[in-house]
Protein backbone atom coordinates (compact mmCIF):
# COMPACT_ATOMS: atom_id res chain seq x y z
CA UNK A 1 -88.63 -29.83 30.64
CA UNK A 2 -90.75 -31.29 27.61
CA UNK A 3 -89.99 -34.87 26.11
CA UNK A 4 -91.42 -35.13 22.07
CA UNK A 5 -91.82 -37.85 19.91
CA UNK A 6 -92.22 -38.31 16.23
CA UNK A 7 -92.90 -41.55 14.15
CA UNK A 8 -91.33 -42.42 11.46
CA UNK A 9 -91.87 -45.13 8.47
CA UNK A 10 -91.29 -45.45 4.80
CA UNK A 11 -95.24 -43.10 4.64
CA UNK A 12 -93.69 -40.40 6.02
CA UNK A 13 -93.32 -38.34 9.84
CA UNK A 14 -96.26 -37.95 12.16
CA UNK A 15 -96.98 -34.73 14.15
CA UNK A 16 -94.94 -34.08 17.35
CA UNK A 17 -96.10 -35.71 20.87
CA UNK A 18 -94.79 -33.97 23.84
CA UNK A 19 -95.59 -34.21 27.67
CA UNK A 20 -94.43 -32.06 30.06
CA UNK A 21 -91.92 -33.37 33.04
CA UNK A 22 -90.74 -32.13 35.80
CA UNK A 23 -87.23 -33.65 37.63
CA UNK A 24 -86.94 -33.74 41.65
CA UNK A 25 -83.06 -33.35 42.95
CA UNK A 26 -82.75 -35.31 45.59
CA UNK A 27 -82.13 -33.94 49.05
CA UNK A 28 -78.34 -34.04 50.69
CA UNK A 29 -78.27 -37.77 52.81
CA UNK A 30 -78.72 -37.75 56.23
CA UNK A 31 -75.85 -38.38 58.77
CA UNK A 32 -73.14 -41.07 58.12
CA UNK A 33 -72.91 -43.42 61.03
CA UNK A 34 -69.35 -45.49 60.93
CA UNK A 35 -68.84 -49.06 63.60
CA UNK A 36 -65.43 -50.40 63.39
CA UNK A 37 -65.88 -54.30 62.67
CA UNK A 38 -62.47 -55.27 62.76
CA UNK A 39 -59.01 -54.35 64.32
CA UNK A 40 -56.64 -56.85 62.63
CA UNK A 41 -55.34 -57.59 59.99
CA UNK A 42 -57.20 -55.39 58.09
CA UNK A 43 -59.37 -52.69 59.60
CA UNK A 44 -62.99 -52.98 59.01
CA UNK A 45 -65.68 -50.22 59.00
CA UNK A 46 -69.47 -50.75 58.50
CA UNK A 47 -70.83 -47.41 57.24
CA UNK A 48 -74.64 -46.86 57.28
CA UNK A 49 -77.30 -44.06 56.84
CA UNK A 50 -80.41 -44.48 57.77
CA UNK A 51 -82.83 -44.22 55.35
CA UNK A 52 -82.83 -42.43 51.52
CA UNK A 53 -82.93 -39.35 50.98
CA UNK A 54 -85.86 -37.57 50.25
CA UNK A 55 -86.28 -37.84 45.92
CA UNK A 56 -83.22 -40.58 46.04
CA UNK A 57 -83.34 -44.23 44.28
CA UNK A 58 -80.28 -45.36 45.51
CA UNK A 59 -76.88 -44.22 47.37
CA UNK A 60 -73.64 -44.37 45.28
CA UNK A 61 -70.60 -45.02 48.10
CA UNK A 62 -67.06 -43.86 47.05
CA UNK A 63 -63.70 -44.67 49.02
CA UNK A 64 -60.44 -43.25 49.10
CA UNK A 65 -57.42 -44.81 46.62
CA UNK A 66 -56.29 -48.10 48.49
CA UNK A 67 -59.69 -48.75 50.49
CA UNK A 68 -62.37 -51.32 48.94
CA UNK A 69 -66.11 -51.47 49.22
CA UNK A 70 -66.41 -55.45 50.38
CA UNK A 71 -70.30 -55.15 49.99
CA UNK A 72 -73.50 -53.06 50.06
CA UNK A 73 -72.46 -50.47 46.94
CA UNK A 74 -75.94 -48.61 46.19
């Protein structure tokens, strides 16, 4: 895609400025590896992958309704 800018004061508009970019999906994550933690009262799991994936900045964790994320979201 292209990004342009224009500037703008009380003189009037400058001339566009646009630069070419080009956006990287990242790649599916790798394989989810689960370690119970806990048996009672609660059950505990500790769900880890091992690194990013390829093009990825962070890794967004969801949970079904009625499970919580204690720590660790991204």
């Amino acid at each position: 895609g292209t990004v342009s800018v224009v500037a703008s004061n009380g003189c009037g508009v400058s001339g566009p400025r646009s630069l070419s970019i080009n956006t990287l999906s990242p790649a599916a994550p790798g394989v989810i590896d689960v370690i119970q933690t806990a048996v009672c009262p609660n059950r505990e799991y500790t769900y880890t992958i091992a690194s990013l994936p390829a093009n990825a900045t962070s890794i967004q964790w969801t949970v079904p309704a009625g499970a919580n994320i204690i720590s660790g979201q991204g």
